[in-house]
Protein backbone atom coordinates (compact mmCIF):
# COMPACT_ATOMS: atom_id res chain seq x y z
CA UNK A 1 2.30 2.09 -5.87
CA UNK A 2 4.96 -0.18 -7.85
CA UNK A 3 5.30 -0.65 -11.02
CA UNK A 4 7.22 -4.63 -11.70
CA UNK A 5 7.18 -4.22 -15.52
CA UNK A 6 11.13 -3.43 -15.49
CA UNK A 7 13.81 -6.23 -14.16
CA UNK A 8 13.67 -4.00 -11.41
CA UNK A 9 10.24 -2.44 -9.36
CA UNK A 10 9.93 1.25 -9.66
CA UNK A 11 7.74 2.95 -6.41
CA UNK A 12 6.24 6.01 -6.23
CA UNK A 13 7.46 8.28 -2.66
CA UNK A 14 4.93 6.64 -0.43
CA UNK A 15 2.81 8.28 2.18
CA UNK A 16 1.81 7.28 5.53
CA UNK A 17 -2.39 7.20 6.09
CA UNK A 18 -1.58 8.04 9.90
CA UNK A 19 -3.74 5.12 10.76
CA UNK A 20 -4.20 3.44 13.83
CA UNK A 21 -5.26 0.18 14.80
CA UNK A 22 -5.54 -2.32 18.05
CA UNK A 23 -3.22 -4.78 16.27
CA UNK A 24 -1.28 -6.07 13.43
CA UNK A 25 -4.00 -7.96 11.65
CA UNK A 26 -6.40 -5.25 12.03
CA UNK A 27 -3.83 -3.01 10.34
CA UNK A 28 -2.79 -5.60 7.44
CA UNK A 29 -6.62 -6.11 6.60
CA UNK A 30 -6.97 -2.25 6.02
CA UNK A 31 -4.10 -2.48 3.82
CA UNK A 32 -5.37 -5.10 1.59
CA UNK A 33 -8.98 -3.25 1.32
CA UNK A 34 -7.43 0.30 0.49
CA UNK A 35 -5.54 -1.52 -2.14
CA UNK A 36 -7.66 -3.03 -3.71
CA UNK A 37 -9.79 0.09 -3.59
CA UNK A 38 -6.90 2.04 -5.20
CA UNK A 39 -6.19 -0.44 -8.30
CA UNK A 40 -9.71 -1.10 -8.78
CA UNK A 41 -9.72 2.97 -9.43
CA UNK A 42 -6.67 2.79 -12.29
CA UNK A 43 -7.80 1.59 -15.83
CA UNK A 44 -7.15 -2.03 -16.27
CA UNK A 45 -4.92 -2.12 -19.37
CA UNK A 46 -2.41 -0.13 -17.53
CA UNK A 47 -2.31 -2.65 -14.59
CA UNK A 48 -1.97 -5.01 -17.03
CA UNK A 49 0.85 -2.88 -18.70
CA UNK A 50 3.03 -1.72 -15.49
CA UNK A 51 1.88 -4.66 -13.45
CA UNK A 52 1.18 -2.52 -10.51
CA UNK A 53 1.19 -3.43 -7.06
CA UNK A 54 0.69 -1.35 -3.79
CA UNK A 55 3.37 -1.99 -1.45
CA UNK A 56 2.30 -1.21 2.30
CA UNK A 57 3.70 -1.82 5.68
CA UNK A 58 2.10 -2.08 9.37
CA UNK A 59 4.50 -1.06 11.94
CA UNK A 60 4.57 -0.33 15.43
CA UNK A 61 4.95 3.62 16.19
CA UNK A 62 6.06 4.15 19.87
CA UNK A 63 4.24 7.50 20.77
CA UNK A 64 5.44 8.95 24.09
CA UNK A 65 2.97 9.35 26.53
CA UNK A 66 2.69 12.89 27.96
């Protein structure tokens, strides 16, 4: 989670969900949904306040096959 209320964003240490998905917009859809889930859990006036925003990235792990 961000915070863009500063000249500058502030984020939070992120964690990886350990998701996995077929492809990109599968993954970038689930992304959108848990964040909205997530700011629709935080009161609004300090959304409003912080202006928060959930930063999130799909990327392509390379797991070796064993």
């Amino acid at each position: 989670m961000c915070s863009f209320a500063n000249t500058q964003p502030v984020c939070l240490d992120g964690q990886m969900l350990g998701l996995e998905f077929e492809n990109y917009n599968d993954c970038i859809l689930e992304g959108y949904t848990q964040s909205h889930s997530i700011l629709s859990n935080v009161d609004d006036k300090e959304v409003n306040e912080q202006k928060l925003a959930i930063r999130f990235i799909c990327k392509e792990i390379k797991v070796e096959k064993i």
